[in-house]
C-alpha atoms as a PDB file:
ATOM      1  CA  UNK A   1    -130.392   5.304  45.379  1.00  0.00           C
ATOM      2  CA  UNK A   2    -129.687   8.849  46.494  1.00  0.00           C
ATOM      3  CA  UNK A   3    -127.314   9.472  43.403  1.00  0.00           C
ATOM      4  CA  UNK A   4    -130.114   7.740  40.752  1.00  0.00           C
ATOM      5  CA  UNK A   5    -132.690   9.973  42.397  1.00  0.00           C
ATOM      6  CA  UNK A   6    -130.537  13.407  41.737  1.00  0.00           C
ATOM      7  CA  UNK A   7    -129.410  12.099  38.292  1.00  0.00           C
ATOM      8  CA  UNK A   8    -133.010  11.602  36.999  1.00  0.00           C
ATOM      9  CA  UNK A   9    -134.252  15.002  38.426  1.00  0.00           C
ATOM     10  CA  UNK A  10    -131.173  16.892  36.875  1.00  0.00           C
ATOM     11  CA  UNK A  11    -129.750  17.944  40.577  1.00  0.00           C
ATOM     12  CA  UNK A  12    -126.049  17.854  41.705  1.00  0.00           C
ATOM     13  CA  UNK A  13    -125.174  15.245  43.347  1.00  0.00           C
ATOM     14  CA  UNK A  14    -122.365  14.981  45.941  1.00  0.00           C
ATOM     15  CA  UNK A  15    -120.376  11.813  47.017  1.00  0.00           C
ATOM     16  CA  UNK A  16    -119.225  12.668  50.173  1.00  0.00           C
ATOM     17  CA  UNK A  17    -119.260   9.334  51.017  1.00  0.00           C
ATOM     18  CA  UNK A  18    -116.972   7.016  49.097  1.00  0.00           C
ATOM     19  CA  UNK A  19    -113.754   9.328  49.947  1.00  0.00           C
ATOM     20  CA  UNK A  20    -114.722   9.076  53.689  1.00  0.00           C
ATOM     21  CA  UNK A  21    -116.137   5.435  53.460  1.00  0.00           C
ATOM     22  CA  UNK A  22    -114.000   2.420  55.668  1.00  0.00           C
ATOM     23  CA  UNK A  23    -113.800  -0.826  53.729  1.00  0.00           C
ATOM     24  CA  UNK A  24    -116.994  -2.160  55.179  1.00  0.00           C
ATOM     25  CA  UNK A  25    -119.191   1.305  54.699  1.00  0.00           C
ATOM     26  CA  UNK A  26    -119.052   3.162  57.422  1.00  0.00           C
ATOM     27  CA  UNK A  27    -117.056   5.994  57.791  1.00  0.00           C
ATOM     28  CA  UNK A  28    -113.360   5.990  58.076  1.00  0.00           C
ATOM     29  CA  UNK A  29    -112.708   6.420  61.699  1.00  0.00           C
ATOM     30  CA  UNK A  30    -109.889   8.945  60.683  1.00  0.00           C
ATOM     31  CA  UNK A  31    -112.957  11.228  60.009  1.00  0.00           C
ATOM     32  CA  UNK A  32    -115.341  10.490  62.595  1.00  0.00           C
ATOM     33  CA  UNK A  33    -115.469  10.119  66.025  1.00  0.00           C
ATOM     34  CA  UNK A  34    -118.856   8.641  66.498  1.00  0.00           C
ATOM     35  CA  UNK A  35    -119.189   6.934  63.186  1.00  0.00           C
ATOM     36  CA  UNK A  36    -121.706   9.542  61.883  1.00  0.00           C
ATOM     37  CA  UNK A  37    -120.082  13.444  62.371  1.00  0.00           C
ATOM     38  CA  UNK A  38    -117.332  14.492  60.761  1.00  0.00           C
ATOM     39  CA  UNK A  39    -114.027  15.729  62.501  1.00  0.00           C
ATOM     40  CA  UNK A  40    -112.241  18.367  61.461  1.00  0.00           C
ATOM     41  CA  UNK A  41    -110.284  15.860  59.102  1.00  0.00           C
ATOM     42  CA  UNK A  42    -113.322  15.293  57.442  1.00  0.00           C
ATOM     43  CA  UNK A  43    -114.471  18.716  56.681  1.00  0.00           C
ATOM     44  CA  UNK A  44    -110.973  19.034  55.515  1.00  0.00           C
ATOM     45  CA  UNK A  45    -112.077  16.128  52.847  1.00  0.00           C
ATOM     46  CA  UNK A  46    -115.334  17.448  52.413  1.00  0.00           C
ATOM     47  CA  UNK A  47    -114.228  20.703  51.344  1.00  0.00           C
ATOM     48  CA  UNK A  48    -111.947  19.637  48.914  1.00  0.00           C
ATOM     49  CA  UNK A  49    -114.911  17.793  46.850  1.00  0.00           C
ATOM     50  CA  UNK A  50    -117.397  20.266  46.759  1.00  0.00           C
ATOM     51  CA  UNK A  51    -115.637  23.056  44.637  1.00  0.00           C
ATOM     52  CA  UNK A  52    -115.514  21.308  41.884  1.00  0.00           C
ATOM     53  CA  UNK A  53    -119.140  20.305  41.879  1.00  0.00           C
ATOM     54  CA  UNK A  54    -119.667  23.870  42.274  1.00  0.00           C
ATOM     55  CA  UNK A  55    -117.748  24.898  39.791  1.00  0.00           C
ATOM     56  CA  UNK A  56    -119.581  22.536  37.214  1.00  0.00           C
ATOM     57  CA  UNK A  57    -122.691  23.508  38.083  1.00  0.00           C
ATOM     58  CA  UNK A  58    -122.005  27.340  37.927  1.00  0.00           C
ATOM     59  CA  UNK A  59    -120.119  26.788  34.462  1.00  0.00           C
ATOM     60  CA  UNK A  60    -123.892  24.411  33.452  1.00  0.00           C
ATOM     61  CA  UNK A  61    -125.931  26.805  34.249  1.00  0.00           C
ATOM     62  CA  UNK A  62    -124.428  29.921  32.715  1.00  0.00           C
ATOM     63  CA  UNK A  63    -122.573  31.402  35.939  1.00  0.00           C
ATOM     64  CA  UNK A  64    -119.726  33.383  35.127  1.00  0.00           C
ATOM     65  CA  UNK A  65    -117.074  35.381  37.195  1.00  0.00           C
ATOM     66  CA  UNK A  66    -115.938  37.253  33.753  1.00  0.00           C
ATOM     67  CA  UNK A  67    -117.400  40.830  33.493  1.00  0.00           C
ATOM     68  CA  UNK A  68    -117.221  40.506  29.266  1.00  0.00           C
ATOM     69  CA  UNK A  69    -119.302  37.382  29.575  1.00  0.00           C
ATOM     70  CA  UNK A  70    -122.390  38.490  31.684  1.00  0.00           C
ATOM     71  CA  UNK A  71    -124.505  39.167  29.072  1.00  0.00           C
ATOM     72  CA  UNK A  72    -124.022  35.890  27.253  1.00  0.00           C
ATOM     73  CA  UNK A  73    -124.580  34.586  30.591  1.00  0.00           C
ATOM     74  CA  UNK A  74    -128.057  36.969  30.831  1.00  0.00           C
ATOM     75  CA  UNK A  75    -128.971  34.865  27.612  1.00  0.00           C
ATOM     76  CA  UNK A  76    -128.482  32.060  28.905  1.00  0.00           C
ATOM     77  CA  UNK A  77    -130.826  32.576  31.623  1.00  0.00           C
ATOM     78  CA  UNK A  78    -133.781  34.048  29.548  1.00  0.00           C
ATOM     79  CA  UNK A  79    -133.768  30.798  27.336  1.00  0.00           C
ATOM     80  CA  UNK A  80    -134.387  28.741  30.751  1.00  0.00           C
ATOM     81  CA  UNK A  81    -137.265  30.963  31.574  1.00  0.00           C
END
């Protein structure tokens, strides 16, 4: 529902979720030690998901880290506005 909801407004979505899920749902208890906060095992998880949903999003929406690329990244911008 969540993920239909982000993918028809155009936002990024992360699935934190199925990685950390148990067979039944909830969360894997190696992650968890009262079923809804993470442990510091799953932060380690978590982090390991998110840069690359970063790093999509960035590359998207015209984000570069190249210097010779900002202004075709400036461009890219001004068409959005």
């Amino acid at each position: 529902m969540i993920r239909a909801y982000a993918d028809a407004e155009g936002i990024p979505y992360v699935d934190y979720h199925t990685p950390m899920a148990a067979a039944d749902g909830s969360m894997n208890a190696d992650y968890t030690k009262d079923g809804v906060h993470p442990t510091e095992a799953g932060y380690a998880v978590m982090e390991r998901i998110l840069p690359p949903v970063v790093k999509r999003v960035q590359a998207d929406r015209g984000f570069v880290k190249d210097k010779d690329r900002v202004a075709l990244s400036a461009r890219h911008f001004a068409r959005k506005l």
